[in-house]
N, C-alpha and C. Protein backbone atom coordinates (compact mmCIF):
# COMPACT_ATOMS: atom_id res chain seq x y z
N UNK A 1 -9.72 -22.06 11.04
CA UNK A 1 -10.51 -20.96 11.56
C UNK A 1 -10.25 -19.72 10.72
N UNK A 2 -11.40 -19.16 10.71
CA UNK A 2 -11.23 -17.83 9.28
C UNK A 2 -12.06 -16.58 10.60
N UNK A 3 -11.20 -15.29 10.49
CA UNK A 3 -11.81 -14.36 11.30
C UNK A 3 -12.55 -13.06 9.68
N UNK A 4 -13.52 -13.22 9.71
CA UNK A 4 -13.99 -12.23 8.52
C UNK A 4 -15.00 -10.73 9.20
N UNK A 5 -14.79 -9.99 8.45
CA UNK A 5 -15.26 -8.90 8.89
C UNK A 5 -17.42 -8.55 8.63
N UNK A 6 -17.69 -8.00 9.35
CA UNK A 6 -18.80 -8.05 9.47
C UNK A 6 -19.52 -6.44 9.66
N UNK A 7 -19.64 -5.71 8.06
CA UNK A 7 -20.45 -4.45 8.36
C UNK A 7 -21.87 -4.51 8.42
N UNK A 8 -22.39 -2.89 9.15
CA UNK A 8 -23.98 -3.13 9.24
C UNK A 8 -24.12 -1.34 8.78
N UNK A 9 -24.70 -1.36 8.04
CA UNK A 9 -25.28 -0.35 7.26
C UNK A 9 -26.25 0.50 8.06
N UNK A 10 -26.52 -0.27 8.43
CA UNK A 10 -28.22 0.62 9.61
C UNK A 10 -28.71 1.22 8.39
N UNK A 11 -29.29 0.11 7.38
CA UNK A 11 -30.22 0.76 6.40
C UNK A 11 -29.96 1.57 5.27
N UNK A 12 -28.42 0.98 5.10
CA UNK A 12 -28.10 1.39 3.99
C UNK A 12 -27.21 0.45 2.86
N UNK A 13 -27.37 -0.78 3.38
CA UNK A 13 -26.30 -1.86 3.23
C UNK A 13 -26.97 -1.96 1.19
N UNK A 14 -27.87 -2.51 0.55
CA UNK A 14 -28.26 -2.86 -0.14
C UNK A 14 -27.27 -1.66 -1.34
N UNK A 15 -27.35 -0.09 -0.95
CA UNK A 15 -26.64 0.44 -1.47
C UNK A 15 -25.34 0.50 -1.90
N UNK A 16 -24.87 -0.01 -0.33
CA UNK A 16 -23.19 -0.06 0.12
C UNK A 16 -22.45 -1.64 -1.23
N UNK A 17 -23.55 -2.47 -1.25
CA UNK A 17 -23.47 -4.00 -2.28
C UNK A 17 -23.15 -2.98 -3.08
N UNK A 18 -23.94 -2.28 -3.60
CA UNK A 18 -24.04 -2.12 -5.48
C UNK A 18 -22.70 -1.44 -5.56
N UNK A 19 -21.83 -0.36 -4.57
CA UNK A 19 -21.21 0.70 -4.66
C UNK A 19 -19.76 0.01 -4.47
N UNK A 20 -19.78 -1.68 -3.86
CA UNK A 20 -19.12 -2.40 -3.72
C UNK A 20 -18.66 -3.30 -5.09
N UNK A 21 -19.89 -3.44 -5.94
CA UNK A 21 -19.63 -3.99 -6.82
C UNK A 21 -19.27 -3.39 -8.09
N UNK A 22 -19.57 -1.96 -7.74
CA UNK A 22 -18.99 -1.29 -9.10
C UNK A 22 -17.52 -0.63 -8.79
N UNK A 23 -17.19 -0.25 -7.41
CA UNK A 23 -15.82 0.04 -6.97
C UNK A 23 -15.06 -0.68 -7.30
N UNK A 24 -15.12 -2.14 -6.53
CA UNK A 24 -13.85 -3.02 -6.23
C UNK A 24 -14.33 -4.52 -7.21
N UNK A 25 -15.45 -4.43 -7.80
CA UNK A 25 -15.68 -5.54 -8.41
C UNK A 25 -16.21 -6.44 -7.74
N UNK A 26 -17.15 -6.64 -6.51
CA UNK A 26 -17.62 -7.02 -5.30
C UNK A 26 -18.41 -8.32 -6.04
N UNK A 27 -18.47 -9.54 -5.50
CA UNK A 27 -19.76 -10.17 -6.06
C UNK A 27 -20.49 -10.94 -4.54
N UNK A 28 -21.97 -10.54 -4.71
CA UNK A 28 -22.43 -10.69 -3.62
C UNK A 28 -23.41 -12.47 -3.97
N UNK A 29 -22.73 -12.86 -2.79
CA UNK A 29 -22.81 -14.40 -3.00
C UNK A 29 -24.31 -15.08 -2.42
N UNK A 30 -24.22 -14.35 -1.47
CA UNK A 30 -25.67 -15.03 -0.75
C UNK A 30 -26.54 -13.22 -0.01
N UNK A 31 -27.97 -13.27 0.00
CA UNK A 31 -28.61 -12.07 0.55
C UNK A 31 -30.03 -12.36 0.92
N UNK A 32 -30.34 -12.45 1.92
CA UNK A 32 -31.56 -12.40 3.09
C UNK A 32 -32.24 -11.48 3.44
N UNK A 33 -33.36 -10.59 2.80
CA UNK A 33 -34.00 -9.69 3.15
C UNK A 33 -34.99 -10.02 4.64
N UNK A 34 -34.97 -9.16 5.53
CA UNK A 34 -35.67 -9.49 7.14
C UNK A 34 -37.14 -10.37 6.59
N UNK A 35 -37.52 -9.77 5.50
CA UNK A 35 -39.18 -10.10 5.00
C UNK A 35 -38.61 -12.00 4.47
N UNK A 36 -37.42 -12.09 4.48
CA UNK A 36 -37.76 -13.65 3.82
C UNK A 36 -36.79 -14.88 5.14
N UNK A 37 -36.76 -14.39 6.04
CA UNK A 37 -36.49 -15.05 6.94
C UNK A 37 -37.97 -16.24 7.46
N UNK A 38 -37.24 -17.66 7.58
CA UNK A 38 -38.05 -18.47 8.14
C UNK A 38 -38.86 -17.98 9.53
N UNK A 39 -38.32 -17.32 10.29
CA UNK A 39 -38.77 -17.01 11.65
C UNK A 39 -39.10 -15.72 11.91
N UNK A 40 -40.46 -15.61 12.09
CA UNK A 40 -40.77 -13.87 12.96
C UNK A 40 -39.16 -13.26 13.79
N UNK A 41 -39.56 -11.85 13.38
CA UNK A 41 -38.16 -10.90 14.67
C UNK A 41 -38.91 -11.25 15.70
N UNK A 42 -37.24 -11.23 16.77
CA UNK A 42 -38.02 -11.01 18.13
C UNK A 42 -38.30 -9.44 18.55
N UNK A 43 -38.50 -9.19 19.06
CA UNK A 43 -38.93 -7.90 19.53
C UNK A 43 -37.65 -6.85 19.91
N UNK A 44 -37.66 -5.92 18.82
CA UNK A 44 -36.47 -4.95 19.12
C UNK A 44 -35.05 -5.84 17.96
N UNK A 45 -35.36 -6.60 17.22
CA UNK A 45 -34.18 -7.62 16.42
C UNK A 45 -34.38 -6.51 14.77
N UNK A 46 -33.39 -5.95 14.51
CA UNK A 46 -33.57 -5.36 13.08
C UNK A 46 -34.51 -4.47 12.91
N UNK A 47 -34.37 -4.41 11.42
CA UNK A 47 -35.62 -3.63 10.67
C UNK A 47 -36.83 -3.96 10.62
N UNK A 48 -37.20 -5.08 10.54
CA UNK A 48 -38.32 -5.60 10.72
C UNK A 48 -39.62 -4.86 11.29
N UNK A 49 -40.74 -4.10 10.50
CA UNK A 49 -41.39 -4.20 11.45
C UNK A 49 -41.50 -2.22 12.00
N UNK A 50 -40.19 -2.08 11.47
CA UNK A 50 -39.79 -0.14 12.11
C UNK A 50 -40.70 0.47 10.70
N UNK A 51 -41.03 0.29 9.44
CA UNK A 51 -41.34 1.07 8.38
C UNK A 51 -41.81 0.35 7.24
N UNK A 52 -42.64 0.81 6.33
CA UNK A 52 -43.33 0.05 5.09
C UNK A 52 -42.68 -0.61 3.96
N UNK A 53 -41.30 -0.56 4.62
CA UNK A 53 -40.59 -1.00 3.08
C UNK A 53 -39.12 -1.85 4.16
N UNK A 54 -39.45 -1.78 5.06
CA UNK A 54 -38.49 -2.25 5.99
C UNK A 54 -38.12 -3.58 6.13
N UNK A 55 -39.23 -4.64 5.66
CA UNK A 55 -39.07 -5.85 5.32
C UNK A 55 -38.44 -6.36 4.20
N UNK A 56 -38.16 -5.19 3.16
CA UNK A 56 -36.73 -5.64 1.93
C UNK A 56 -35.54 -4.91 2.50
N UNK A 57 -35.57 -4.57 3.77
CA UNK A 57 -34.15 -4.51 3.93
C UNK A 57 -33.26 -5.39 4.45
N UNK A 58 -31.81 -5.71 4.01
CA UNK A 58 -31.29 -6.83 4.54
C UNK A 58 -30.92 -7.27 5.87
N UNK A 59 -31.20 -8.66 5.81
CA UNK A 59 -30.83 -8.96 7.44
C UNK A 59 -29.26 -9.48 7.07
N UNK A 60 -28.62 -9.94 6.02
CA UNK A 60 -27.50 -10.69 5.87
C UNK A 60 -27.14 -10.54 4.48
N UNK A 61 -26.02 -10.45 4.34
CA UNK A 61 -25.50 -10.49 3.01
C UNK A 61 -23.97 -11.20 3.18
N UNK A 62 -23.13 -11.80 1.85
CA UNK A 62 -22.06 -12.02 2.25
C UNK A 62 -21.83 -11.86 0.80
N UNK A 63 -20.69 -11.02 0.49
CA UNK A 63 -19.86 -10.89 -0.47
C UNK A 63 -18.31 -11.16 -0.78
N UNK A 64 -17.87 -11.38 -2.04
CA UNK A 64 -16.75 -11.72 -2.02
C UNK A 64 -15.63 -10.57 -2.80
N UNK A 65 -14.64 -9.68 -2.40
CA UNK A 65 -13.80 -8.48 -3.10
C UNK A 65 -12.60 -9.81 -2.80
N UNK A 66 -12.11 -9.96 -4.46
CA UNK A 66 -10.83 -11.06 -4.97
C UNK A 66 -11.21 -12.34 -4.50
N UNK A 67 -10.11 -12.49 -3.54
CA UNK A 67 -10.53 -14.17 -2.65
C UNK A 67 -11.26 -14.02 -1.06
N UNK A 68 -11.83 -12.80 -0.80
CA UNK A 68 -11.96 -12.47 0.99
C UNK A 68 -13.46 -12.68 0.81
N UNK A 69 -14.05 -12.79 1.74
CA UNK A 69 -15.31 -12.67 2.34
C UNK A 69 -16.19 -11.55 2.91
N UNK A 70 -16.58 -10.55 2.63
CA UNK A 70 -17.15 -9.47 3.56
C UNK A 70 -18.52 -9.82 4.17
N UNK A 71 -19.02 -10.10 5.20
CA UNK A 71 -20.15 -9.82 5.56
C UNK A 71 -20.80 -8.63 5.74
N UNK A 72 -22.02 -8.37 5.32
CA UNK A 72 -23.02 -7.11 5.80
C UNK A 72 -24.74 -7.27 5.88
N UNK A 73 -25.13 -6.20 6.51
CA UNK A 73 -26.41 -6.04 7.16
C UNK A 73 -26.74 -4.73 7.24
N UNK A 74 -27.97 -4.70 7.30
CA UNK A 74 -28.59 -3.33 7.68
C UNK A 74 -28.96 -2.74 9.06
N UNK A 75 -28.75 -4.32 9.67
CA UNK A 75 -28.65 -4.15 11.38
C UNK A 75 -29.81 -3.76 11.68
N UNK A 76 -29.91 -2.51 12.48
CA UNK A 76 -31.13 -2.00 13.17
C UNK A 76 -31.62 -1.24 12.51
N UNK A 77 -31.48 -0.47 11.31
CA UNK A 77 -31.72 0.49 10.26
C UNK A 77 -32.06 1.97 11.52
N UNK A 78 -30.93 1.93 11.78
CA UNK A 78 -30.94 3.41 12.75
C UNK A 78 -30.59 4.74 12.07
N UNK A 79 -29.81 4.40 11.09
CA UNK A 79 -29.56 5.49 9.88
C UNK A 79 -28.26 5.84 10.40
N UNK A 80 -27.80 5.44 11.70
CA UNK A 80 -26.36 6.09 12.20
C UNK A 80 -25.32 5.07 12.13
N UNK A 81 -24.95 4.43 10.95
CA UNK A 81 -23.77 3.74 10.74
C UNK A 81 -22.22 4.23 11.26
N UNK A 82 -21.54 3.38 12.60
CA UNK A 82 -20.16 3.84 12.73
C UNK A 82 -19.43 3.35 12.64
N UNK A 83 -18.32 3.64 11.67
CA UNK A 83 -17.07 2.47 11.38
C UNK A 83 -16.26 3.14 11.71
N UNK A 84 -15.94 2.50 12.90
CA UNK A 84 -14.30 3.30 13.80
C UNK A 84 -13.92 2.52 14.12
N UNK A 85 -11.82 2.86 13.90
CA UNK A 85 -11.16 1.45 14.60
C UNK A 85 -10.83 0.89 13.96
N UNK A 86 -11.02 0.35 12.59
CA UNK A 86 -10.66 -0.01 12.01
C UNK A 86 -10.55 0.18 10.77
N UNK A 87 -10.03 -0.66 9.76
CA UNK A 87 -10.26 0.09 8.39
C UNK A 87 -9.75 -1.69 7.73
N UNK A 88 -10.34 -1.78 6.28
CA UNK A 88 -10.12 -2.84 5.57
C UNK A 88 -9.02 -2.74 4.54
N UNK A 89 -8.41 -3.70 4.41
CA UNK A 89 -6.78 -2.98 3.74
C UNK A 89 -7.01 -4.23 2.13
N UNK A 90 -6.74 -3.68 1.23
CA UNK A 90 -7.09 -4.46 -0.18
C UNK A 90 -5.71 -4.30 -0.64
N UNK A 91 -4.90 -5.24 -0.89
CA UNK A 91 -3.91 -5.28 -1.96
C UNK A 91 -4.29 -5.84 -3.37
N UNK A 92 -3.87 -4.60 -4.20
CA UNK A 92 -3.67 -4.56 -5.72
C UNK A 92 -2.74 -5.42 -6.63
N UNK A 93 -2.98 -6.14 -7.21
CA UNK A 93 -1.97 -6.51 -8.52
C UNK A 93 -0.57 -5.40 -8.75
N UNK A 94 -1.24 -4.20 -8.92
CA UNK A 94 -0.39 -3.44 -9.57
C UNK A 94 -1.11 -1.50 -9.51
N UNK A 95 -0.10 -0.74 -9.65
CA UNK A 95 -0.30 0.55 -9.46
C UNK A 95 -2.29 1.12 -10.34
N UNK A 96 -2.38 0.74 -11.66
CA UNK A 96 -3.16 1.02 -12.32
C UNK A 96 -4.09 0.69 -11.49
N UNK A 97 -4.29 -0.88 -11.01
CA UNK A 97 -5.73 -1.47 -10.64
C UNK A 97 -5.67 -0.50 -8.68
N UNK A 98 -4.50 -0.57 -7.89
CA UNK A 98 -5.02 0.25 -6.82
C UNK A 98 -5.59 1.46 -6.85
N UNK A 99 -4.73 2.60 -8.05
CA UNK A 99 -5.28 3.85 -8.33
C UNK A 99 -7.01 3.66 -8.86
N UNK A 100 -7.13 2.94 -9.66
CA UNK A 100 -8.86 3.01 -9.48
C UNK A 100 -9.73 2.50 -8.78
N UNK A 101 -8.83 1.42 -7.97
CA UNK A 101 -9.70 0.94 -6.98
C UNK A 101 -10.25 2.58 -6.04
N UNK A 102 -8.72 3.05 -5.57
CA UNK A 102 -8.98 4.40 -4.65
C UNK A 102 -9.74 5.03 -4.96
N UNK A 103 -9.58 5.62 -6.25
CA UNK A 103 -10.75 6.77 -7.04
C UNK A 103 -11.76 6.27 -6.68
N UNK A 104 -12.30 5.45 -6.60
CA UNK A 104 -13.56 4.58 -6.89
C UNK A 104 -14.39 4.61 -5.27
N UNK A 105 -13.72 4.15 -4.47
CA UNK A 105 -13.89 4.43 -3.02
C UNK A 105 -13.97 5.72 -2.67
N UNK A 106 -13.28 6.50 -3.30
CA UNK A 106 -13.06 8.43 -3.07
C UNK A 106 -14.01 9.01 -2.90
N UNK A 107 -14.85 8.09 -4.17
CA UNK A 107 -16.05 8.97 -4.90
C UNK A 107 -17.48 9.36 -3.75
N UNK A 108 -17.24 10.19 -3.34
CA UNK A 108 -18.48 10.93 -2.23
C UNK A 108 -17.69 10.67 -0.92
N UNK A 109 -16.67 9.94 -0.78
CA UNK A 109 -16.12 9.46 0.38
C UNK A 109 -14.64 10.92 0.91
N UNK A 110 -14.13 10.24 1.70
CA UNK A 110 -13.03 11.08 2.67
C UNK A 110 -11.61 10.54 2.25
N UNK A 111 -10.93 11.62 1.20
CA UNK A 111 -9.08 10.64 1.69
C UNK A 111 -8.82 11.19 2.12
N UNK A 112 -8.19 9.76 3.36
CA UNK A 112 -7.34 10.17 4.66
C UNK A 112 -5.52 10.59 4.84
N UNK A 113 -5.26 9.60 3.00
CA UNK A 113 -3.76 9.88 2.71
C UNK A 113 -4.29 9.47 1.55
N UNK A 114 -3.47 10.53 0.34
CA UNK A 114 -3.41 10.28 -0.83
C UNK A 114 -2.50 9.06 -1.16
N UNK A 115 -3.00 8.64 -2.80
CA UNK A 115 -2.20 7.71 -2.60
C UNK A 115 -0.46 7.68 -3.02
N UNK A 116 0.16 7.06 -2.14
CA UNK A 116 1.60 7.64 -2.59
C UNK A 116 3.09 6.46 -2.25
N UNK A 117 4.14 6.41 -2.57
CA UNK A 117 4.57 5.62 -2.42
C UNK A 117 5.71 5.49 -1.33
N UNK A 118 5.83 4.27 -0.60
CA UNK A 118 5.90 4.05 0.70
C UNK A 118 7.08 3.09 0.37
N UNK A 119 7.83 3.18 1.81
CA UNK A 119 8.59 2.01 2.02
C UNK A 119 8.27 0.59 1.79
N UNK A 120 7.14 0.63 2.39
CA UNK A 120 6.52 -0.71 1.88
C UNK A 120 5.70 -1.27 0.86
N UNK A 121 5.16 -0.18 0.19
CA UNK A 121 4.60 -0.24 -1.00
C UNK A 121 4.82 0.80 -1.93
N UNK A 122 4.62 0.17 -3.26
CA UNK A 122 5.27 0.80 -4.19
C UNK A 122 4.17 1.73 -4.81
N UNK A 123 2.68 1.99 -3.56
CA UNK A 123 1.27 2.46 -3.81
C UNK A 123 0.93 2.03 -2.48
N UNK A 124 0.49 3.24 -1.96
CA UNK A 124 -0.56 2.96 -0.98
C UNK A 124 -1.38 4.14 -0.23
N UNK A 125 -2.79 3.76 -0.05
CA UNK A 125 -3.45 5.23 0.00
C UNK A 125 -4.32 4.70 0.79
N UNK A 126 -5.07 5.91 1.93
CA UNK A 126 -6.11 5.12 2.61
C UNK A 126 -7.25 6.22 2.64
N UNK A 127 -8.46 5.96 2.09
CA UNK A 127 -10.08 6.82 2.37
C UNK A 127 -10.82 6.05 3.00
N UNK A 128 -11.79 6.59 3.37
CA UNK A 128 -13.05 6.52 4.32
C UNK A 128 -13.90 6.47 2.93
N UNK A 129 -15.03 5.81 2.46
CA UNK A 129 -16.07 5.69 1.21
C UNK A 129 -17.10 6.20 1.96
N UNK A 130 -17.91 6.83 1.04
CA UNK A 130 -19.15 7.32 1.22
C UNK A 130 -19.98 6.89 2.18
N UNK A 131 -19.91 5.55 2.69
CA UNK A 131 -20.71 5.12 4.36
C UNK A 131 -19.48 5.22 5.24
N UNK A 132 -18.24 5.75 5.17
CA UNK A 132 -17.71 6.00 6.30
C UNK A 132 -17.00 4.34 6.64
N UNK A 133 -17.22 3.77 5.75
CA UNK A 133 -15.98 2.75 5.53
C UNK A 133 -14.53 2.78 5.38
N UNK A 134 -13.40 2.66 6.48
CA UNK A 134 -12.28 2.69 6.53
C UNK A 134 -11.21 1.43 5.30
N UNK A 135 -10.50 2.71 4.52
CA UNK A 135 -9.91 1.10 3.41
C UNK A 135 -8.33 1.63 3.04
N UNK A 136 -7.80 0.85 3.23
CA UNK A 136 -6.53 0.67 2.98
C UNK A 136 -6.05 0.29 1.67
N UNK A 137 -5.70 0.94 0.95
CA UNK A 137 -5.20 0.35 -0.48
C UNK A 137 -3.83 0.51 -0.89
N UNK A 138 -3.27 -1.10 -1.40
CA UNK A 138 -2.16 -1.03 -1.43
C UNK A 138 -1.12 -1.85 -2.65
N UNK A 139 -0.22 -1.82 -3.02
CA UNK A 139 0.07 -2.63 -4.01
C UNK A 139 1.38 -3.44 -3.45
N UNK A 140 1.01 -4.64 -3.32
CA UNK A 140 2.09 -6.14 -2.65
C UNK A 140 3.45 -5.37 -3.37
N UNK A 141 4.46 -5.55 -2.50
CA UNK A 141 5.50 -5.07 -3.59
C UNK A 141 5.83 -6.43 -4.48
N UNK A 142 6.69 -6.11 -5.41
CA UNK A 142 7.03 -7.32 -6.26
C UNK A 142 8.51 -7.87 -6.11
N UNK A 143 8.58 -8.95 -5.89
CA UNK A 143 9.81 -9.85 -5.95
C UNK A 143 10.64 -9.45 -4.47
């Protein structure tokens, strides 16, 4: 049994991929726009249907940052994305690759703690990214 995380953009997800893949090196494995689903929405289900361009927005995506899985969506495309409660925690190889991972996440986004070194890590920093994505970055200690 695998518990994986599951964001929804509310209509902004397609962005959140690209900003994923140039941050952390993201590769997005599989993606379902609402317009290429086998089955009509039901009524009130997604984007579908709300605006003229609303049918290339995604109903599903699944990407992969290292060996993990992220799921995402654009959900209801309400424009009010909230990520509270939690936050996604990425361990680094090493000091160089967390420091740009952070920068990289920084960029338009919120740090919540710079990054700095901890009892438990020899690097670790946590921001909020530009959709208000909670991330933990950290470097495994060694030996």
């Amino acid at each position: 049994m695998q518990v994986q995380s599951y964001l929804f953009f509310d209509g902004r997800c397609e962005e959140a991929l690209d900003f994923y893949k140039k941050s952390l090196g993201a590769k997005v494995e599989m993606m379902m726009r609402f317009k290429e689903s086998p089955e009509p929405p039901q009524s009130g289900e997604g984007c579908a249907g709300t605006g003229p361009n609303a049918g290339d927005k995604i109903m599903h995506a699944s990407f992969k940052i290292g060996d993990s899985v992220v799921m995402a969506s654009d959900g209801r495309c309400e424009g009010k994305p909230v990520f509270q409660g939690f936050s996604l925690a990425v361990s680094a190889k090493d000091t160089a690759v967390a420091d740009k991972m952070f920068n990289a996440l920084a960029d338009g986004g919120q740090v919540q703690l710079p990054m700095t070194k901890t009892f438990f890590s020899p690097r670790f920093g946590m921001v909020a990214d530009k959709f208000g994505v909670g991330w933990m970055i950290m470097v495994e200690p060694q030996g």
